[in-house]
C-alpha atoms as a PDB file:
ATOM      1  CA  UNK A   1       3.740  -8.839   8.122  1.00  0.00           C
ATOM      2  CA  UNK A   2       0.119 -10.430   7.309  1.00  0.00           C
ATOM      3  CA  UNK A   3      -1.058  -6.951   8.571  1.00  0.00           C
ATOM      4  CA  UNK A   4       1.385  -5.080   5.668  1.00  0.00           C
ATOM      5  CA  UNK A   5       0.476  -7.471   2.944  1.00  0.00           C
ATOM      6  CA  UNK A   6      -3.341  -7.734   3.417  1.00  0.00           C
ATOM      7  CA  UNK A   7      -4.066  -5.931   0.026  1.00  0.00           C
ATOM      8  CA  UNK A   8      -1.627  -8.290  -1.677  1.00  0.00           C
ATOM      9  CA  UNK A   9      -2.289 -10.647  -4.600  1.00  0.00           C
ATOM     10  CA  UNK A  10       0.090 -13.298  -4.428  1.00  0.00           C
ATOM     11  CA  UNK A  11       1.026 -16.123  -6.770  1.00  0.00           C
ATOM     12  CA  UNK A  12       0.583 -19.787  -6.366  1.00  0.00           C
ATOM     13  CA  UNK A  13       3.831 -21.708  -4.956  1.00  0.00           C
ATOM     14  CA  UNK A  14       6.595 -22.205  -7.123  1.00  0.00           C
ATOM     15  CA  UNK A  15       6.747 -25.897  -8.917  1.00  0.00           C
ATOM     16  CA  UNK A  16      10.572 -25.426  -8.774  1.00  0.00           C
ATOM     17  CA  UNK A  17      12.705 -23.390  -6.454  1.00  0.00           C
ATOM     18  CA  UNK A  18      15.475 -21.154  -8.284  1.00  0.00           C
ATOM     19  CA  UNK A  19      18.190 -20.307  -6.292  1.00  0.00           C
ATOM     20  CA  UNK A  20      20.411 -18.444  -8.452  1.00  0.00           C
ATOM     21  CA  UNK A  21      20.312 -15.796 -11.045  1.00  0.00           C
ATOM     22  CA  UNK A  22      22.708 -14.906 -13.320  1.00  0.00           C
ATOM     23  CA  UNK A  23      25.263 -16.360 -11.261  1.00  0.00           C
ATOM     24  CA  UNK A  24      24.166 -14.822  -7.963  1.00  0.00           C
ATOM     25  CA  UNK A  25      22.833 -16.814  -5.167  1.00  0.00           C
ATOM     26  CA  UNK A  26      19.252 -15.086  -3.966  1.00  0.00           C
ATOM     27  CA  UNK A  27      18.878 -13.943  -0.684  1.00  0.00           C
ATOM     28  CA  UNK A  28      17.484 -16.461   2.024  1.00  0.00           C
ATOM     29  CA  UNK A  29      14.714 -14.590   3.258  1.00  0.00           C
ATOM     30  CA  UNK A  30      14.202 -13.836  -0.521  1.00  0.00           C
ATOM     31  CA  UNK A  31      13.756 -17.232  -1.125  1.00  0.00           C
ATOM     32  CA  UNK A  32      11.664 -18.526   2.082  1.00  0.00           C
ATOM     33  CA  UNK A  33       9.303 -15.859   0.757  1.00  0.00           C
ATOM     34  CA  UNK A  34       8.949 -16.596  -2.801  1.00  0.00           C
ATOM     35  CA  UNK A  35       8.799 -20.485  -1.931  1.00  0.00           C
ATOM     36  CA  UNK A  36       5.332 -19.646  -0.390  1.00  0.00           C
ATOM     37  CA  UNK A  37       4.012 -17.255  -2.559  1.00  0.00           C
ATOM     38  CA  UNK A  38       6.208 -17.112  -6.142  1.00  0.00           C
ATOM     39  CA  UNK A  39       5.605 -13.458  -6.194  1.00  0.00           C
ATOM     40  CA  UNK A  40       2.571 -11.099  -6.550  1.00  0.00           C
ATOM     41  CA  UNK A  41       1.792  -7.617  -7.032  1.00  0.00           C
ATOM     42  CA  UNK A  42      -0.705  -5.008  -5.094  1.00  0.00           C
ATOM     43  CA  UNK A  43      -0.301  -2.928  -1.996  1.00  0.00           C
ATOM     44  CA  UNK A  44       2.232  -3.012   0.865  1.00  0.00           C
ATOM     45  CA  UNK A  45       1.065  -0.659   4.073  1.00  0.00           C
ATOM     46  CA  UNK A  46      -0.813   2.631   3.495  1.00  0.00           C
ATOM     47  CA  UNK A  47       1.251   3.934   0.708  1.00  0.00           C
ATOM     48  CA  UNK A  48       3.459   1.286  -0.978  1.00  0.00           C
ATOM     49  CA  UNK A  49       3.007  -0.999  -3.958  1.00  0.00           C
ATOM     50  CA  UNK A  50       5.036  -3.641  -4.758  1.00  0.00           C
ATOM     51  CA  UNK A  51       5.886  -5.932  -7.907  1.00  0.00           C
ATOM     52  CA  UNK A  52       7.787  -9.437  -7.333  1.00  0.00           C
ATOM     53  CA  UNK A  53       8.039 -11.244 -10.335  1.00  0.00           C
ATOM     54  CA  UNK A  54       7.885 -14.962 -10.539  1.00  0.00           C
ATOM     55  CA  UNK A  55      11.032 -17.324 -10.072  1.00  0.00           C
ATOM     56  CA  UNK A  56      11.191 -18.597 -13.846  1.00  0.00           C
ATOM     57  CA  UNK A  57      10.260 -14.629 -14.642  1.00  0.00           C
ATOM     58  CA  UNK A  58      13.650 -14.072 -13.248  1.00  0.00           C
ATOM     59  CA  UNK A  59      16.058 -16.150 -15.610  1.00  0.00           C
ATOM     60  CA  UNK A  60      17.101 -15.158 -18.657  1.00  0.00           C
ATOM     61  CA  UNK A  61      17.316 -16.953 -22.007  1.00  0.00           C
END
């Protein structure tokens, strides 16, 4: 995976872990991600890009 995301920028670790959205629990390897990295956006492999948004990005007012 390191090799995939090398490109990557990722975001700082989340302050607080959301688990659900909109009623929905999130996915656990969803989560394991996001609670190291809280998103980012660049490159994935040769020919992907890739835009996770933010946990708090995520809820809705």
């Amino acid at each position: 995976m390191k090799e995939l995301f090398r490109n990557f920028d990722f975001n700082e670790a989340p302050a607080e872990m959301i688990t659900t959205v909109c009623g929905m629990d999130l996915p656990e390897d969803y989560l394991e991600f996001m609670s190291e990295h809280n998103g980012g956006e660049g490159p994935i492999g040769e020919v992907g890009y890739g835009c996770f948004f933010r946990l708090r990005g995520l809820l809705s007012d």
